[in-house]
Protein backbone atom coordinates (compact mmCIF):
# COMPACT_ATOMS: atom_id res chain seq x y z
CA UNK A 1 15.36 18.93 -2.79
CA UNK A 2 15.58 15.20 -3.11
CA UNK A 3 13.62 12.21 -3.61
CA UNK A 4 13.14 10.86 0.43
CA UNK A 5 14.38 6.69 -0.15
CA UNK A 6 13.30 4.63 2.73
CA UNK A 7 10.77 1.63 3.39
CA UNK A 8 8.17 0.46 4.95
CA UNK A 9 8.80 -1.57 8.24
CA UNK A 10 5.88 -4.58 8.15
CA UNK A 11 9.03 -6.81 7.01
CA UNK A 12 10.59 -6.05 10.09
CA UNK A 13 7.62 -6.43 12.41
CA UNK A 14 9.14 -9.35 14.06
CA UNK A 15 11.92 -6.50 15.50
CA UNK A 16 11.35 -3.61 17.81
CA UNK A 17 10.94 0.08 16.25
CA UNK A 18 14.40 0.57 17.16
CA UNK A 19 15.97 -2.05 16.14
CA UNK A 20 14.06 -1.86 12.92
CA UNK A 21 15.09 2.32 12.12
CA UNK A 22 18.52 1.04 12.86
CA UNK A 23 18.41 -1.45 9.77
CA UNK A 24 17.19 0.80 7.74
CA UNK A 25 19.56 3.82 8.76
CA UNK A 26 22.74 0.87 8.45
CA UNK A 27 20.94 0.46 4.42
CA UNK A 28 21.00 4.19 4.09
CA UNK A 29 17.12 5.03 4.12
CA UNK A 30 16.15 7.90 5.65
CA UNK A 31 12.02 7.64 5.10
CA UNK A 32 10.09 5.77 6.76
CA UNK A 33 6.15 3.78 6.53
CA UNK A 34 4.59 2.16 9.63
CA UNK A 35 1.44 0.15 9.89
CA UNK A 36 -1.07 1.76 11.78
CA UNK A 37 -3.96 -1.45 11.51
CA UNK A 38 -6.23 -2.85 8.41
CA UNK A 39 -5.38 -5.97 7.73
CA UNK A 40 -2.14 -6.47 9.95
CA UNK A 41 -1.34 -5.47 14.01
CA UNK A 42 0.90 -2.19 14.61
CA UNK A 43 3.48 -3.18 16.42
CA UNK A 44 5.71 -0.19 15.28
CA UNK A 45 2.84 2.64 16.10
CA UNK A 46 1.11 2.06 19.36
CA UNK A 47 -1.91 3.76 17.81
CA UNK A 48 -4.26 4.73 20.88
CA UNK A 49 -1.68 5.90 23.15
CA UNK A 50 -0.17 8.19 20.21
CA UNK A 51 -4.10 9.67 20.14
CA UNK A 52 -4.41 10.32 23.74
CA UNK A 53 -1.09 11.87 24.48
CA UNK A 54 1.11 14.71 22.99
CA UNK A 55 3.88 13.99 25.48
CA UNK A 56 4.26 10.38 23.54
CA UNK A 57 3.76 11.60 20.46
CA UNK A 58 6.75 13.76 20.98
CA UNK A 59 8.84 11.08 22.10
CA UNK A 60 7.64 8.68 19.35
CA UNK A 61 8.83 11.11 16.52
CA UNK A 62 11.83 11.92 18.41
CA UNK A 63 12.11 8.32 18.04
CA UNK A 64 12.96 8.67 14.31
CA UNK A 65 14.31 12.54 14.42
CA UNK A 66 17.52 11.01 16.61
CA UNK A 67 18.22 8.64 13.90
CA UNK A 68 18.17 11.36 10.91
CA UNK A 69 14.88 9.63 9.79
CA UNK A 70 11.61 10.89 9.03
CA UNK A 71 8.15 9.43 8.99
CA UNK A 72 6.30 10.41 5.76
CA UNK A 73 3.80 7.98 5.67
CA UNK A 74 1.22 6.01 8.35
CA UNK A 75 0.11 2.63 6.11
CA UNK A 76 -3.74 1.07 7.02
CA UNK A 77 -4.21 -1.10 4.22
CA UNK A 78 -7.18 -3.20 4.38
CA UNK A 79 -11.13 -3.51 2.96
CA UNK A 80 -12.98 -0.59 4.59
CA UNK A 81 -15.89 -1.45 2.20
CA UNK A 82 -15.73 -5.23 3.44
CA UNK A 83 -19.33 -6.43 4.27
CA UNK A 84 -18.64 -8.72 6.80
CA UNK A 85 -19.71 -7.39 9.95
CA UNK A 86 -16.13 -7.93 11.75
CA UNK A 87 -13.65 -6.89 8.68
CA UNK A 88 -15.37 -3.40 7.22
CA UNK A 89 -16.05 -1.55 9.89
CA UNK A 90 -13.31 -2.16 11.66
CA UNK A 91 -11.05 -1.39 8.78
CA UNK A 92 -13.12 1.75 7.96
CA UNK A 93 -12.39 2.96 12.02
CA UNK A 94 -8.59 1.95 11.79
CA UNK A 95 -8.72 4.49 8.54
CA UNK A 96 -10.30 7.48 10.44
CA UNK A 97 -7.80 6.96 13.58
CA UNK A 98 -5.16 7.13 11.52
CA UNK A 99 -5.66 10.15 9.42
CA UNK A 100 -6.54 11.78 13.01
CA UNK A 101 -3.28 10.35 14.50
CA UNK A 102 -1.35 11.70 10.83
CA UNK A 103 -2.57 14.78 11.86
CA UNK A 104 -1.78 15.46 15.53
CA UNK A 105 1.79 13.68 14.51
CA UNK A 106 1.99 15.94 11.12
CA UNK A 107 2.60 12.73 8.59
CA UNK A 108 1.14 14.19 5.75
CA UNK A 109 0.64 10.90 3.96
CA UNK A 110 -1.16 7.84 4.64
CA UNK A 111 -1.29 4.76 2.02
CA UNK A 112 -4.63 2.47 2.33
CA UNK A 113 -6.94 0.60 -0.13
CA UNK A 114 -10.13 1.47 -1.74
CA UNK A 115 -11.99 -1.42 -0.10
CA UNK A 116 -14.28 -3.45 -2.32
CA UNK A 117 -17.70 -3.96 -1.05
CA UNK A 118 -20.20 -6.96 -1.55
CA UNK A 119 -22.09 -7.54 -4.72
CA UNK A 120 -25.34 -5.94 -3.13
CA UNK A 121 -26.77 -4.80 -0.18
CA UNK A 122 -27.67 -8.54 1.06
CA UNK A 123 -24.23 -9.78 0.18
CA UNK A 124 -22.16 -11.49 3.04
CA UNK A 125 -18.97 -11.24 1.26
CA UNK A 126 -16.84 -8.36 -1.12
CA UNK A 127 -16.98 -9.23 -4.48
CA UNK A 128 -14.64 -8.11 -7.11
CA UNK A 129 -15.97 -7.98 -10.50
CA UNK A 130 -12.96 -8.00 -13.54
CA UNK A 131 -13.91 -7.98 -17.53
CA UNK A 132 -17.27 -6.96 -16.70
CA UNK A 133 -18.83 -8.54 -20.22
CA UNK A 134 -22.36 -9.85 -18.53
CA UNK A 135 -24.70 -7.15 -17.94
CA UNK A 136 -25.24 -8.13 -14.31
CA UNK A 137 -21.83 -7.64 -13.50
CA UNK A 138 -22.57 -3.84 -14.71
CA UNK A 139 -25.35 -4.06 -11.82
CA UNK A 140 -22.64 -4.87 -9.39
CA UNK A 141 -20.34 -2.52 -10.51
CA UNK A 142 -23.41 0.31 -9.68
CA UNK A 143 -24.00 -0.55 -6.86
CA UNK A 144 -20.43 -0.72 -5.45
CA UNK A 145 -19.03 2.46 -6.75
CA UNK A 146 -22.16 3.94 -4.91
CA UNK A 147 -20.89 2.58 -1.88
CA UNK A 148 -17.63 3.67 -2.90
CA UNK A 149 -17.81 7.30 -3.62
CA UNK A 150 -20.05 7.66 -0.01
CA UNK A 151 -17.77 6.44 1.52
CA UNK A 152 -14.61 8.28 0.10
CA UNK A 153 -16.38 11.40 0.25
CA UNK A 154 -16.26 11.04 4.18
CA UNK A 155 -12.77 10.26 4.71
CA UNK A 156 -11.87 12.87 1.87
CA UNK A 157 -13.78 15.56 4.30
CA UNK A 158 -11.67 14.19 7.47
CA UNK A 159 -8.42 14.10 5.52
CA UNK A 160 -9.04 17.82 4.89
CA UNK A 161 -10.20 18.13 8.61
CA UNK A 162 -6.91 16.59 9.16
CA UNK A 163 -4.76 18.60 6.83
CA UNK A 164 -3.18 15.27 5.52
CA UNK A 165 -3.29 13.53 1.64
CA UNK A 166 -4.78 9.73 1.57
CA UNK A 167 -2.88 7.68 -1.16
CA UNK A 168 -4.96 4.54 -2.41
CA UNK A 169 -2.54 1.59 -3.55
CA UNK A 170 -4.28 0.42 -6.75
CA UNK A 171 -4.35 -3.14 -5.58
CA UNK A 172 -6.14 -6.48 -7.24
CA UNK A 173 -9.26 -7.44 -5.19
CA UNK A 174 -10.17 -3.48 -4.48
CA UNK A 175 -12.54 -1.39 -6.69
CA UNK A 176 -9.19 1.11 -6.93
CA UNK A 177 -6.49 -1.63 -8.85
CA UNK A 178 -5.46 0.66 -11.80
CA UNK A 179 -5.16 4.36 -12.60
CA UNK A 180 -8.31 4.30 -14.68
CA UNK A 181 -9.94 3.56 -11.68
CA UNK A 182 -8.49 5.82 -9.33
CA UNK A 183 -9.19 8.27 -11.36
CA UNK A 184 -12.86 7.54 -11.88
CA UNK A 185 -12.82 7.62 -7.72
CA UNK A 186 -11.27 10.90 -7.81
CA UNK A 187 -13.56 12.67 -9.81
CA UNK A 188 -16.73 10.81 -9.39
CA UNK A 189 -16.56 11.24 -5.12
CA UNK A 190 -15.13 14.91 -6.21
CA UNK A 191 -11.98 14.17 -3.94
CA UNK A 192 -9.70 16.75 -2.79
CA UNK A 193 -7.54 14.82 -0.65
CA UNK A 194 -7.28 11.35 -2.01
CA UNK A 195 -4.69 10.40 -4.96
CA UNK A 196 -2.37 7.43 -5.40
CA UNK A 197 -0.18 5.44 -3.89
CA UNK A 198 2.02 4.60 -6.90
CA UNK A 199 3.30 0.83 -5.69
CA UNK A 200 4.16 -0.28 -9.59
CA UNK A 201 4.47 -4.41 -8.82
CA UNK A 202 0.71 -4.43 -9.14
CA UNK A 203 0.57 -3.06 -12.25
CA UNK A 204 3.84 -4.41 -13.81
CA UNK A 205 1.50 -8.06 -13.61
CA UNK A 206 -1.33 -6.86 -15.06
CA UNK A 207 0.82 -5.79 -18.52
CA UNK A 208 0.71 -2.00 -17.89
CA UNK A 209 3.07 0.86 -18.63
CA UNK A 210 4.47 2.07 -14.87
CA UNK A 211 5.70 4.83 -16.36
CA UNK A 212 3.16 6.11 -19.01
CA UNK A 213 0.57 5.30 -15.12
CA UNK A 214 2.75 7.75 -13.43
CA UNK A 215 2.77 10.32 -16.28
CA UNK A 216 -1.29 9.95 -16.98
CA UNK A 217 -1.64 10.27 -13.35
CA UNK A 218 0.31 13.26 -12.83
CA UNK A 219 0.05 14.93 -9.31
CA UNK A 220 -2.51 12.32 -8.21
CA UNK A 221 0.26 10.64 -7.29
CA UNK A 222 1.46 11.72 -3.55
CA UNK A 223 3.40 8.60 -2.55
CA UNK A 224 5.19 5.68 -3.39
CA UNK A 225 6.36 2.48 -3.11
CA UNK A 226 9.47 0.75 -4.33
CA UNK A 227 8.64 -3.11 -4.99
CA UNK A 228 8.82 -5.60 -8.19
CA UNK A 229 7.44 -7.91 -9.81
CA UNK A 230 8.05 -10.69 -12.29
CA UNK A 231 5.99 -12.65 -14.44
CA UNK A 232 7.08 -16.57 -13.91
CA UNK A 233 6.45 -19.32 -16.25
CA UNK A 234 3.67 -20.51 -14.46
CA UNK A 235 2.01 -17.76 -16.75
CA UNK A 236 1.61 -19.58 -19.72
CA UNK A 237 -0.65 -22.13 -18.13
CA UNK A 238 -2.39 -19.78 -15.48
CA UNK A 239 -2.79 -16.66 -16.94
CA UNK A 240 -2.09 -13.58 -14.43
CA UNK A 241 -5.68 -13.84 -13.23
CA UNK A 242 -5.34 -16.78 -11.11
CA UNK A 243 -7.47 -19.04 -8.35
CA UNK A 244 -4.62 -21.68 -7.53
CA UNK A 245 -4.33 -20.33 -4.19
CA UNK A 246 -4.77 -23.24 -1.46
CA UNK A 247 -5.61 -22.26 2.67
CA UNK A 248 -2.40 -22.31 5.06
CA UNK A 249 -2.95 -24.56 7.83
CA UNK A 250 -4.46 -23.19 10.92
CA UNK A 251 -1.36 -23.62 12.93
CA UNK A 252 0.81 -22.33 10.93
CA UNK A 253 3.69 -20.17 12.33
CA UNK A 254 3.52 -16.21 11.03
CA UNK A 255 0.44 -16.25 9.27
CA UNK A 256 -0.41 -13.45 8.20
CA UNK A 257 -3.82 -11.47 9.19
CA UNK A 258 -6.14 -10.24 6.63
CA UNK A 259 -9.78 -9.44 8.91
CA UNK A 260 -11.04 -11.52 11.62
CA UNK A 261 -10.81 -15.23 11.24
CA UNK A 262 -9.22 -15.07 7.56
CA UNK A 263 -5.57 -15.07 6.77
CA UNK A 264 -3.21 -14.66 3.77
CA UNK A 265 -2.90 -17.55 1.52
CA UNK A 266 0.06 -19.82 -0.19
CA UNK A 267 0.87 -19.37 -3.51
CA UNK A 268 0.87 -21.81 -6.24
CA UNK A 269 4.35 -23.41 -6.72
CA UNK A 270 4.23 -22.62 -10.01
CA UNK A 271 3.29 -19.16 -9.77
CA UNK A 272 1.88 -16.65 -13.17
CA UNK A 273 3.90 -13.68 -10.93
CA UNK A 274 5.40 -13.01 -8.00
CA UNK A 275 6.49 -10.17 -6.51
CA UNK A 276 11.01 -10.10 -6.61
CA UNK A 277 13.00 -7.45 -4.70
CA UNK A 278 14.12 -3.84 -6.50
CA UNK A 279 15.90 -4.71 -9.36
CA UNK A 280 15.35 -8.40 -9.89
CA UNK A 281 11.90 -7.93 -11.92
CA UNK A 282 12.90 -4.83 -13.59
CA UNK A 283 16.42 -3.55 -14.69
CA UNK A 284 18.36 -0.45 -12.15
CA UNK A 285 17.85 1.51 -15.57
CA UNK A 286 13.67 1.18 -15.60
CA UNK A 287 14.23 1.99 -11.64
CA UNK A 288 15.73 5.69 -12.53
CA UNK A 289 13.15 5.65 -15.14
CA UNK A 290 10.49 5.16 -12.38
CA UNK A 291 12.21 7.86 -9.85
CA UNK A 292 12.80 10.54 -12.61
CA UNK A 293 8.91 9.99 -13.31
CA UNK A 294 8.18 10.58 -9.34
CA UNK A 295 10.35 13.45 -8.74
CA UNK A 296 9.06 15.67 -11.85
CA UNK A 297 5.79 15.59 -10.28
CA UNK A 298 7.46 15.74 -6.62
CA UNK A 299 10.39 16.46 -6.08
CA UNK A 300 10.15 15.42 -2.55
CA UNK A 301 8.43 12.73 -2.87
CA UNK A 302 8.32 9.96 -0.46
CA UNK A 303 9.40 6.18 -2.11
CA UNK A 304 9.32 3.47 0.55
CA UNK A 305 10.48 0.04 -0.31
CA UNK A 306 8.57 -2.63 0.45
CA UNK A 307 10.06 -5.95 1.09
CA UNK A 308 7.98 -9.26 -0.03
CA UNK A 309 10.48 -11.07 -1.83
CA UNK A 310 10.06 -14.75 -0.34
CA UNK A 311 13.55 -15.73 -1.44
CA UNK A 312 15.43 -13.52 0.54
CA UNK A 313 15.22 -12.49 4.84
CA UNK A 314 13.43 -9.90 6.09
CA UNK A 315 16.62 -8.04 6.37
CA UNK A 316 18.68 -9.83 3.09
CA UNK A 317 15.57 -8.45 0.70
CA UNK A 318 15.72 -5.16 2.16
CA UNK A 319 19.10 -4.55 1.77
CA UNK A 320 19.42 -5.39 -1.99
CA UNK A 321 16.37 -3.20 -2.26
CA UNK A 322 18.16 -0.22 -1.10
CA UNK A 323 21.49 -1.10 -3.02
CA UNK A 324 19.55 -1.25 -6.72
CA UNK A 325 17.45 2.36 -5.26
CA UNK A 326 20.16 4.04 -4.44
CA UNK A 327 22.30 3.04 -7.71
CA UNK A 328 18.81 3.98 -9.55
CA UNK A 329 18.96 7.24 -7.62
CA UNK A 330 22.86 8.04 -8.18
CA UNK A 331 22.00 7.62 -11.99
CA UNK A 332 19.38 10.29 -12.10
């Protein structure tokens, strides 16, 4: 039994499945994470014909058995609890297709967000309340875990319908961003079938312990993601809870999707984080560290890498990735 090192393919979107597995394979990685829909298009899981036939479904995992790969996880990150009328519940559908599709494919793990809803139930737009000092923001807070724990209680009954674990990325902007709140999810909803997607860069910026997380969480973690972060000097001024974001234009070549008519934004140039590829934002050491933590709760655990390191190619990134996991995995 081993750890199963691979990635997840969104930074190689702009290349055919094929040619995609074949990177990977050429980097040694043997798991492997496709988008299924949220906030970005699928272009590596052709979702509705993999519902409506077997025979395709066949040939699509075949697709990855021929190349010594395997596909341990379906990925529909987005804001299923979004209010606006053409983000949520079309996020919320893309999140119930997949865990059928996970299920007639037998990918036992999919990775999504918790959503974050609006303030109240007039609200146009999701709100995410931090610090929560004011009173009213306690009101908020009410109201949206209600929505919450509905809501998860649903796609915790399908994911058992479905015979497949949902793994919540504890991401900023989402009701789920740390363990403390996945846990709260977990046992206020009563959830069977829902844990965590351990993906540390979001909680290496926000100061915590990825390590003591993965302990405290114990086998609410089912999946995982390989991807680092730095703090940057921009810090001292900014503060890791920042607003100097600023709109890419609207013609902008690959911008990136995040719900109908809204897209990604830039970052600041002088940034309080960012996130780095394996290795550059924390030591090969702290990366065995991270793996031995993983594999005593799951051996087999799945640990996809996922590339976001604007300094380096979709394929450059990737491949010191793998080099800095697989040295972290030789030293366990």
């Amino acid at each position: 039994m081993a750890l199963k090192l691979g990635a997840y393919t969104a930074c190689l979107h702009s290349q055919p499945l094929t040619e995609a597995l074949d990177i990977l394979k050429e980097n040694g990685l043997t798991s492997v994470e496709v988008n299924t829909g949220g906030f970005i298009p699928s272009p590596h899981c052709p979702v509705d014909l993999l519902l409506s036939s077997a025979t395709a479904r066949d040939e699509y995992l075949a697709t990855f058995a021929d190349r010594g790969m395997e596909l341990t996880g379906l990925n529909c990150n987005g804001n299923p609890l979004n209010p606006l009328p053409g983000v949520g519940p079309k996020h919320a559908d893309d999140l119930r297709r997949t865990i059928r599709l996970a299920g007639l494919l037998g990918v036992k793990h999919i990775v999504t967000m918790s959503g974050t809803p609006g303030s109240d139930p007039d609200a146009k737009y999701p709100s995410w309340v931090v610090n929560p000092w004011d009173g009213v923001y306690m009101d908020v807070l009410d109201y949206q875990w209600g929505v919450a724990v509905e809501f998860w209680k649903e796609i915790d009954a399908l994911a058992r319908e479905n015979d497949v674990k949902v793994a919540i990325e504890m991401h900023p902007h989402n009701l789920v961003f740390s363990p403390v709140t996945l846990k709260r999810l977990v046992d206020e909803a009563g959830l069977t079938n829902v844990g965590a997607e351990m993906d540390p860069s979001h909680l290496m910026w926000q100061g915590m312990d990825v390590i003591a997380s993965i302990k405290w969480l114990g086998p609410l973690v089912f999946h995982a993601a390989a991807k680092d972060a730095t703090l940057c000097p921009g810090a001292d001024i900014r503060g890791v809870l920042d607003t100097s974001f600023t709109r890419v234009p609207a013609d902008t070549p690959g911008k990136v999707p995040t719900g109908y008519g809204f897209w990604c934004n830039a970052w600041p140039e002088n940034p309080a984080w960012k996130f780095v590829a394996v290795g550059l934002g924390n030591d090969v050491p702290f990366w065995t560290e991270f793996l031995r933590a993983l594999a005593e709760i799951n051996p087999d655990m799945a640990v996809n890498i996922e590339h976001e390191d604007a300094a380096y190619s979709q394929t450059e990134g990737l491949a010191l990735a793998a080099k800095n996991l697989h040295s972290a995995a030789a030293a366990l």
